[in-house]
Protein backbone atom coordinates (compact mmCIF):
# COMPACT_ATOMS: atom_id res chain seq x y z
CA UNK A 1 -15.76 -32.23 -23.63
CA UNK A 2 -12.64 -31.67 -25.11
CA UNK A 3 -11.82 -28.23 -23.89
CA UNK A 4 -13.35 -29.20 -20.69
CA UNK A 5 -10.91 -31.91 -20.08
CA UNK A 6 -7.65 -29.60 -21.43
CA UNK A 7 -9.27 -27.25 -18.17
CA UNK A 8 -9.10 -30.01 -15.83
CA UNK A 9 -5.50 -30.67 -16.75
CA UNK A 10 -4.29 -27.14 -16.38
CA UNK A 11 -6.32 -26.81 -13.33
CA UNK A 12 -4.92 -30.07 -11.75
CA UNK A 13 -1.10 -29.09 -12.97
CA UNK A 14 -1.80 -25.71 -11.46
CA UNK A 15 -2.66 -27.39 -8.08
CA UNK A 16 0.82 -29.28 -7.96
CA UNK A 17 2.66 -26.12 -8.22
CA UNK A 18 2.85 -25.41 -4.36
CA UNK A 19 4.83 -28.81 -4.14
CA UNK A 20 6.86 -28.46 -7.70
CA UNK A 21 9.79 -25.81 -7.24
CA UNK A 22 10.36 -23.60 -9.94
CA UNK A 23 13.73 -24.15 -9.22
CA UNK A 24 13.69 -27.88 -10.64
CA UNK A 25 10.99 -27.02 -12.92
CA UNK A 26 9.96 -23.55 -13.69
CA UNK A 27 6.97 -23.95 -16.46
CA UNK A 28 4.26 -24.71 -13.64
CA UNK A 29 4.50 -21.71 -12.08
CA UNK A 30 3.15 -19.65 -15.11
CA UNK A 31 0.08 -21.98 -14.47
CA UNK A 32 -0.66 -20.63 -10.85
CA UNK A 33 -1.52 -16.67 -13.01
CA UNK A 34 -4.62 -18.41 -14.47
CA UNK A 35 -5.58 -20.83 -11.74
CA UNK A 36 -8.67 -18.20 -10.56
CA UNK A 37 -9.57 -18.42 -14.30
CA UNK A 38 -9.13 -22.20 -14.71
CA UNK A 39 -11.59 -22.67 -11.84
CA UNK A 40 -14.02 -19.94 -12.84
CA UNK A 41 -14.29 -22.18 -16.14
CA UNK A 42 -14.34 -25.18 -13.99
CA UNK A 43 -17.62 -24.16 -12.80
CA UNK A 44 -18.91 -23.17 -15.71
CA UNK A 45 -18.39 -26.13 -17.27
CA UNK A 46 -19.97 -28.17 -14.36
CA UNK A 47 -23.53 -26.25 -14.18
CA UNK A 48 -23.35 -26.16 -17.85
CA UNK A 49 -22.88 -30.12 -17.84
CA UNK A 50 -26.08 -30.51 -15.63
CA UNK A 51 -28.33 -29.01 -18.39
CA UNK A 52 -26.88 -30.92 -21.01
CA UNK A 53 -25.76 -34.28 -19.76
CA UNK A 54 -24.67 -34.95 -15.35
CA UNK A 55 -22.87 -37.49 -15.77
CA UNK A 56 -19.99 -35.31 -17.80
CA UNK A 57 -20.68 -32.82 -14.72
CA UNK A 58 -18.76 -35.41 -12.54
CA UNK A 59 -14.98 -34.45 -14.45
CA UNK A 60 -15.23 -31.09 -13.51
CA UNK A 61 -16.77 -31.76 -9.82
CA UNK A 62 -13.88 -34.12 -9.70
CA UNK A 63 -11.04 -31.57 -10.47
CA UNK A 64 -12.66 -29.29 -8.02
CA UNK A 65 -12.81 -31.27 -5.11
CA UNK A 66 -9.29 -32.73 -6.08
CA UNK A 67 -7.77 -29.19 -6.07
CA UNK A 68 -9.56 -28.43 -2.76
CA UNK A 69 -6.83 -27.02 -0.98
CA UNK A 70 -5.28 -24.40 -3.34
CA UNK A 71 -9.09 -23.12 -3.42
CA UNK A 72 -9.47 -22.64 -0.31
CA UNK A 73 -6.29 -20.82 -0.21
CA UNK A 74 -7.21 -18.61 -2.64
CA UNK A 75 -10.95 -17.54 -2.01
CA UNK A 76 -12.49 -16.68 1.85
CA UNK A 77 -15.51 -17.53 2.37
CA UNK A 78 -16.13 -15.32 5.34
CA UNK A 79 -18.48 -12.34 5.93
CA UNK A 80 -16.21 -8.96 6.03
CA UNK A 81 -14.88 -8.11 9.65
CA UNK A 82 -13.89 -4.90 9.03
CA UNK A 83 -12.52 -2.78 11.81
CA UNK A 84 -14.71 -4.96 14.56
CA UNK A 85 -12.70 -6.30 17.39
CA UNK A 86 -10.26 -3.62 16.88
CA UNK A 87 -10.62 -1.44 19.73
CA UNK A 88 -10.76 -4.39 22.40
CA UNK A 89 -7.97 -3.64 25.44
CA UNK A 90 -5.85 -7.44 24.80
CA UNK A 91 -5.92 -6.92 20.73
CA UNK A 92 -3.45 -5.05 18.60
CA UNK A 93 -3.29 -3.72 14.79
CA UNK A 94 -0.72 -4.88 12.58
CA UNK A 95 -0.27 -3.57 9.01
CA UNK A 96 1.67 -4.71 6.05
CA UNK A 97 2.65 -2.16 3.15
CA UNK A 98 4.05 -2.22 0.24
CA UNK A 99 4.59 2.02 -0.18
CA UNK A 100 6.62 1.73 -3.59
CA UNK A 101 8.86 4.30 -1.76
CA UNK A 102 6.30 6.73 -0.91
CA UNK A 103 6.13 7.72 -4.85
CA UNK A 104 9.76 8.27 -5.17
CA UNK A 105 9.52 7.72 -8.91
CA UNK A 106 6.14 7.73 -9.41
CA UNK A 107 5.57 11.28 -9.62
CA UNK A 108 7.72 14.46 -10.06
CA UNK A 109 7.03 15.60 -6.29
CA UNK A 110 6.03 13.12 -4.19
CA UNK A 111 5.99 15.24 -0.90
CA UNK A 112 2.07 15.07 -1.81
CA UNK A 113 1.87 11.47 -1.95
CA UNK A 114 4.23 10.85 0.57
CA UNK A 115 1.90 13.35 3.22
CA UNK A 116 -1.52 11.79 2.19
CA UNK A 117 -0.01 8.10 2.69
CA UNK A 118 1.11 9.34 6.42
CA UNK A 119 -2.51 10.45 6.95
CA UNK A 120 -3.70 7.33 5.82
CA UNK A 121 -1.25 5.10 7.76
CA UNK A 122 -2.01 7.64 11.13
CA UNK A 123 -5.71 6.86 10.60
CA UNK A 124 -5.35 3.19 11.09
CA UNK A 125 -3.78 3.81 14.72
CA UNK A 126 -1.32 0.88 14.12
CA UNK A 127 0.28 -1.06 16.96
CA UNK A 128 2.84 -2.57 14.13
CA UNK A 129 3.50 -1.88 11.09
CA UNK A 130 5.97 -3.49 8.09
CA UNK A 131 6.44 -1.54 5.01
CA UNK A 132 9.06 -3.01 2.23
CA UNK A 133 9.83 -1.28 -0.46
CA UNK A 134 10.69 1.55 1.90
CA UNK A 135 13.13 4.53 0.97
CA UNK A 136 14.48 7.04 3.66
CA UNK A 137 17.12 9.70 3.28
CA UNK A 138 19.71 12.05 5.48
CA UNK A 139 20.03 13.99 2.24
CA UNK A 140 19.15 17.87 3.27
CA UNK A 141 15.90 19.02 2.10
CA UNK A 142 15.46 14.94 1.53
CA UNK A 143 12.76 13.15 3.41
CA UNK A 144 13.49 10.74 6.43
CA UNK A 145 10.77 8.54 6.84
CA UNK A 146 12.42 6.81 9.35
CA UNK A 147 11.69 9.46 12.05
CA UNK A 148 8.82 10.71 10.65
CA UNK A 149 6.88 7.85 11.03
CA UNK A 150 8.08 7.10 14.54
CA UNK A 151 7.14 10.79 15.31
CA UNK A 152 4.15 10.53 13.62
CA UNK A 153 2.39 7.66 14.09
CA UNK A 154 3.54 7.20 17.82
CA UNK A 155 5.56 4.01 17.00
CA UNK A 156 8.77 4.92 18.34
CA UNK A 157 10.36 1.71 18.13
CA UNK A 158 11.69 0.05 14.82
CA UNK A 159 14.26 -2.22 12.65
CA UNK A 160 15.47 -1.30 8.90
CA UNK A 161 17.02 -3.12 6.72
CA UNK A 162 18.81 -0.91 4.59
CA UNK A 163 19.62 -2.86 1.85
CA UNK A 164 20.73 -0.37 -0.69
CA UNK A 165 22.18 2.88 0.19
CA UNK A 166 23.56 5.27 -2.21
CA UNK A 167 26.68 7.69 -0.76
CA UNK A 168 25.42 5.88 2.78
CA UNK A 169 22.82 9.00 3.10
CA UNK A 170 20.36 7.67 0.68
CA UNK A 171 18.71 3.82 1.87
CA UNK A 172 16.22 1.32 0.47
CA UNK A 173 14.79 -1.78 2.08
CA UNK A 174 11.62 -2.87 4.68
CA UNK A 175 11.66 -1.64 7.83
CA UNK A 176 9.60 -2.75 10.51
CA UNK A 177 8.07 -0.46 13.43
CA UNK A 178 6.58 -0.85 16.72
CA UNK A 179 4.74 0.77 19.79
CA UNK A 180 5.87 -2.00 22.24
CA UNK A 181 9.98 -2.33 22.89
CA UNK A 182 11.95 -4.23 20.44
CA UNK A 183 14.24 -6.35 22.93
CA UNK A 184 16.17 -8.31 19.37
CA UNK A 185 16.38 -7.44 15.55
CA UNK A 186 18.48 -8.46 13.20
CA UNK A 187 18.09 -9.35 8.92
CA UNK A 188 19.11 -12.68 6.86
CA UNK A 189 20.18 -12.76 3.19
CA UNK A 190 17.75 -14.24 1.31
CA UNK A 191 19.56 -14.24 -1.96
CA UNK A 192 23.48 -13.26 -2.87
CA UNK A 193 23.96 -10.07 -5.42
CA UNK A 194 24.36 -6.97 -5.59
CA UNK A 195 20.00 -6.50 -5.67
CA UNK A 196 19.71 -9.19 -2.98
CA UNK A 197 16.67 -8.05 -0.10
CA UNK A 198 16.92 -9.55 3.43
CA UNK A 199 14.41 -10.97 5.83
CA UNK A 200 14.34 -8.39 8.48
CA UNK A 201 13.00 -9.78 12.32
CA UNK A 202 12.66 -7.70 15.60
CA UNK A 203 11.40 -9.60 18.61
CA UNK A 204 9.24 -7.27 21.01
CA UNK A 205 7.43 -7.11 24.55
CA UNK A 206 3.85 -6.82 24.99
CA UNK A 207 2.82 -7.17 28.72
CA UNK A 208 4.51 -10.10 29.35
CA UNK A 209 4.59 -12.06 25.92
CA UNK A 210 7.53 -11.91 23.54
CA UNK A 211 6.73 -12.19 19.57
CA UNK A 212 8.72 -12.38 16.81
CA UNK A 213 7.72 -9.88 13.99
CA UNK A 214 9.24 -11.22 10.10
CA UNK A 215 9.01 -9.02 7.35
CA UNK A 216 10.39 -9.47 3.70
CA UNK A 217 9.89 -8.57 0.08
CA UNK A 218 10.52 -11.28 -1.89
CA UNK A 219 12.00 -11.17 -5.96
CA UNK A 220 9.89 -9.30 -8.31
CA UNK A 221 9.71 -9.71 -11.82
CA UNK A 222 11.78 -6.06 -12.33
CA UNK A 223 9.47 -5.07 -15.36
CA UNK A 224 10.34 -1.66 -16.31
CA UNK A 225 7.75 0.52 -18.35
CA UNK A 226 8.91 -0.89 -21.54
CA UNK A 227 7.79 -4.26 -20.41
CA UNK A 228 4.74 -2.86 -18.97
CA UNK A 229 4.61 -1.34 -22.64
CA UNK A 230 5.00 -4.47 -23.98
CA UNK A 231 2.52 -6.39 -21.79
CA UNK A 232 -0.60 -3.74 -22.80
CA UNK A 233 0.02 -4.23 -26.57
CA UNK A 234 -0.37 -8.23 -25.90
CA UNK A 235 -3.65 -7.71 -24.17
CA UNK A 236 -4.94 -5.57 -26.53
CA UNK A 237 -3.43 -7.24 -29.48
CA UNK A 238 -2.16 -4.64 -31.12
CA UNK A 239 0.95 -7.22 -32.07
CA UNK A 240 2.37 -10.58 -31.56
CA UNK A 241 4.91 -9.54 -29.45
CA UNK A 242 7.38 -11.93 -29.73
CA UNK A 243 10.28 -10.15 -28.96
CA UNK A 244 9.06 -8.62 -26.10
CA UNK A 245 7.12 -11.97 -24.91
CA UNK A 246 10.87 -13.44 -24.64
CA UNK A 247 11.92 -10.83 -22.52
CA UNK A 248 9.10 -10.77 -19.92
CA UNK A 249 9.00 -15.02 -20.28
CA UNK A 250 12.82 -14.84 -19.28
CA UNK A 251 12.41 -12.19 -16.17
CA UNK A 252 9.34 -13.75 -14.47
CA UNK A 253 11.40 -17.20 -14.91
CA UNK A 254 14.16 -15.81 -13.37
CA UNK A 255 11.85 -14.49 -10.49
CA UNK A 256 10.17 -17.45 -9.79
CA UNK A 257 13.24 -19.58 -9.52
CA UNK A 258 14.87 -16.89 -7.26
CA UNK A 259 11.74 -16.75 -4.84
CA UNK A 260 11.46 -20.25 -4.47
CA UNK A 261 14.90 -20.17 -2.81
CA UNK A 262 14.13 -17.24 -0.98
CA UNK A 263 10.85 -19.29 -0.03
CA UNK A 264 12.82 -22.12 1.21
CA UNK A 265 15.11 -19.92 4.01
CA UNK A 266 12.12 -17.76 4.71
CA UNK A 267 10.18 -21.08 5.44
CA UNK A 268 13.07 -22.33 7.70
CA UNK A 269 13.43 -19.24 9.58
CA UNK A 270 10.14 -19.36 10.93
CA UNK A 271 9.80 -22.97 11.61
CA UNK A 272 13.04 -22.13 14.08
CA UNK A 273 11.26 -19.40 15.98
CA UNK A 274 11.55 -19.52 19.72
CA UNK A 275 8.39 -16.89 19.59
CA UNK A 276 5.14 -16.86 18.65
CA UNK A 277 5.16 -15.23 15.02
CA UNK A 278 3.49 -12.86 12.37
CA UNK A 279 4.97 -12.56 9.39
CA UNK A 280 4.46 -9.75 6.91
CA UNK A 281 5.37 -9.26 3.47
CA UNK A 282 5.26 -8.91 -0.10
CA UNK A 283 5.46 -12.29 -1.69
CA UNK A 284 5.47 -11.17 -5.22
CA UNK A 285 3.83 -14.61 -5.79
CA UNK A 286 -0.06 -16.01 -5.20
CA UNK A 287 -1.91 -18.02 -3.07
CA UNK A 288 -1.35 -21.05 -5.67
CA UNK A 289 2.38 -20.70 -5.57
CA UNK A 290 5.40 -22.52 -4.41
CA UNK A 291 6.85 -19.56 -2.84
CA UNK A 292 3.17 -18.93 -1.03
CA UNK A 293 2.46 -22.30 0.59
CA UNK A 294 6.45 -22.90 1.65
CA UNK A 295 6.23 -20.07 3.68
CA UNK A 296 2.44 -20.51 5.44
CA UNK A 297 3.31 -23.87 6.54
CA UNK A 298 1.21 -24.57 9.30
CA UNK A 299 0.57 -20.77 9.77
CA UNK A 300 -2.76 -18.76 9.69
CA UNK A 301 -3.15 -16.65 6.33
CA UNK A 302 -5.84 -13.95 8.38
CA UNK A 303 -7.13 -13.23 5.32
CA UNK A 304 -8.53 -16.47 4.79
CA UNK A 305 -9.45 -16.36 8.28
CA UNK A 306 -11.47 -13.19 8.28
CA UNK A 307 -11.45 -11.82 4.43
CA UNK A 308 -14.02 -12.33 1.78
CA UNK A 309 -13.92 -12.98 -1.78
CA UNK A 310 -10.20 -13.08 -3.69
CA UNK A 311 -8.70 -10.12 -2.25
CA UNK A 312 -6.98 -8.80 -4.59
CA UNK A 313 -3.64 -6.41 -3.30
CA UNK A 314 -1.99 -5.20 -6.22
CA UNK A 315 -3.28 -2.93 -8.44
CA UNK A 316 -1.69 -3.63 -11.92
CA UNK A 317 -1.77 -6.12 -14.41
CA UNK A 318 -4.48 -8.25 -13.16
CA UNK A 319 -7.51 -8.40 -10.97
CA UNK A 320 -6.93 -11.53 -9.50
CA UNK A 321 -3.04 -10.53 -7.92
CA UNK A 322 -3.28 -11.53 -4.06
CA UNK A 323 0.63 -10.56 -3.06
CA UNK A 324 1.01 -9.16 0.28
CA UNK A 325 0.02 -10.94 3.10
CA UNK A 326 -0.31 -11.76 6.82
CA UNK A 327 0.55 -15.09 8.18
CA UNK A 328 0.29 -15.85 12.37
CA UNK A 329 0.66 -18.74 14.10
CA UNK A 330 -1.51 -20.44 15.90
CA UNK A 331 -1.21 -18.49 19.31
CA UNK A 332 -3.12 -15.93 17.82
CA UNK A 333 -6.86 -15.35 17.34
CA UNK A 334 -7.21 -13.32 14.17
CA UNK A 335 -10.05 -10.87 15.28
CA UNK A 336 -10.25 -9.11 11.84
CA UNK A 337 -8.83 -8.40 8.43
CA UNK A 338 -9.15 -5.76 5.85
CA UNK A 339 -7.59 -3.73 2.96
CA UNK A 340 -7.54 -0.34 1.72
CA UNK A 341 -8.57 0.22 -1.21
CA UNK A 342 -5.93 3.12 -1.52
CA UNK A 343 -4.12 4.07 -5.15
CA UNK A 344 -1.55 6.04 -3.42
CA UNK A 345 1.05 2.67 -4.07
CA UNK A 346 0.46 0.23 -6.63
CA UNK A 347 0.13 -2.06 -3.39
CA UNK A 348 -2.76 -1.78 -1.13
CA UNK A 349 -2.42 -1.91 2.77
CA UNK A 350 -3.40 -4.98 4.28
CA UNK A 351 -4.34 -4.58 8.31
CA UNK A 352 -4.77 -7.61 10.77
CA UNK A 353 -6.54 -6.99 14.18
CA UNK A 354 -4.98 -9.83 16.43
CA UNK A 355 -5.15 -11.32 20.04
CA UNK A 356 -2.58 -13.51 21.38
CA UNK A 357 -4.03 -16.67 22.95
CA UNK A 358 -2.80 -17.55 26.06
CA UNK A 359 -1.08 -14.22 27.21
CA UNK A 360 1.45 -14.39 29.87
CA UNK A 361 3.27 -17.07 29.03
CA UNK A 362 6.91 -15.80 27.82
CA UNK A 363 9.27 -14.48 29.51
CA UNK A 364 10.12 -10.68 29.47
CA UNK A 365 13.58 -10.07 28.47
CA UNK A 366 13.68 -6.20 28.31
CA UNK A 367 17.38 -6.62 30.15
CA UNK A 368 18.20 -6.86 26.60
């Protein structure tokens, strides 16, 4: 009963972190890692309860329904859509895609990777798509993405942030592309400093509706190998890490503080939207989080909408990480979502098939 209570209070503390800021107090948002775990245990403890004694059932069945709404952000309960409702005439594809800069680092030569993630991304026959973590180059016998992917994957249209550049031939950032026109774009700051991303927007014209695209990458935690080193030893308790436990502790509290602020202008961007909206992106945080539930708002996550089970989108460190979404408002009908279950980025692909309710409506302003 003991331990079953100290779960209820983690749990519970866990479902005040979406309206704590880690910027006033940090600590809860280590909670939100374990919350899938916390209510896994939950459970156990209340069928476990009704064998042994039903009234004790009642704390757990209390915390559960208490927490309601960070569960249901964090588990669908719908059967998988697939790619249904994808081919219908008034529907279109969006993708979101964290490519890691098509292997840049990841491998020696990453022409390979790089080609087979082109294929994968031609396959899905995309309408939009938002990548972050993106890396181009006008470097000869470089790679630019940039125009390969427009070539490629018939989506001529497209805004890039180009937040880093090295010698102004070499460029990082999220870019967002588009087979409809792109009448607006432009990017916000969502942090100061030299390693400071921007919200990137373009507005574009399907038919006659405008709709504002928003795609960001929000603060990681920066671990290099030696903390992902570090990290493996823990789990497999080959030492106490201390040392190293400080250092990880005092990056992913710097990265939560520094995405809740991000959070808070990415939140107030899209509440000031003239357009309908979808926003893309890699949160870097879950669906228990500060950063995850400023941003939704009154948005649609499609996942939850059309997705099944936890949906996990990053491939590392745990099986539980849901970090890359797709939010809509509520002009859209979210026909169907899906992943793939690619290894080609330590991100998988998320792809939302949507319809816009109501077509017709705004005004076409291709004069632009």
């Amino acid at each position: 009963m003991i331990i079953n209570f100290a779960v209820v209070l983690l749990f519970l503390a866990a479902c005040l972190a979406p309206y704590i800021s880690p910027a006033w107090f940090w600590p809860i948002s280590f909670i939100t890692l374990a919350f899938p775990f916390l209510l896994g245990l939950l459970v156990v403890f209340l069928f476990g309860w009704l064998f042994f004694n039903y009234r004790y059932a009642l704390l757990s069945l209390i915390a559960i329904l208490l927490g309601w709404k960070s569960i249901i952000a964090f588990v669908a309960f719908n059967m998988p859509s697939g790619n249904k409702a994808a081919t219908t005439s008034t529907s279109f594809t969006v993708m979101s895609y964290n490519v890691s800069q098509f292997g840049l680092y990841r491998e020696k030569d990453s022409k390979y990777n790089r080609q087979a993630m082109f294929a994968m991304i031609k396959k899905q026959q995309l309408d939009i798509a938002c990548f972050q973590d993106f890396y181009t180059s006008e470097k000869k016998n470089d790679f630019n993405n940039r125009e390969d992917i427009s070539r490629e994957m018939a989506l001529p249209f497209r805004y890039f942030s180009s937040d880093f550049n090295r010698n102004g031939m070499q460029h990082w950032g999220s870019i967002i592309y588009s087979r409809f026109p792109i009448i607006a774009s432009d990017k916000v700051k969502m942090s100061i400093g030299p390693r400071s991303e921007s919200l990137i927007y373009a507005d574009i014209v399907r038919d006659a509706d405008t709709v504002r695209i928003v795609n960001m990458h929000l603060e990681s935690y920066r671990f290099n190998e030696k903390d992902y080193s570090a990290i493996k030893k823990i789990k497999n308790q080959e030492d106490t890490g201390l040392i190293a436990t400080k250092s990880i502790v005092q990056k992913m509290r710097e990265a939560y503080i520094r995405r809740s602020q991000q959070a808070d202008i990415v939140g107030n961007f899209i509440r000031q939207s003239p357009y309908p909206v979808i926003v893309c992106g890699d949160f870097n945080d879950t669906p228990a989080s500060y950063t995850y539930f400023t941003i939704k708002g009154d948005l649609q996550d499609a996942f939850l909408q059309k997705g099944l089970g936890i949906g996990r989108t990053f491939t590392g460190l745990a099986p539980t990480l849901r970090i890359d979404y797709v939010f809509v408002s509520a002009d859209f009908k979210v026909n169907s979502f899906r992943k793939i279950n690619s290894d080609l980025s330590d991100h998988y692909p998320v792809i939302a098939n949507l319809s816009l309710i109501g077509s017709g409506r705004a005004e076409v302003e291709v004069n632009k």
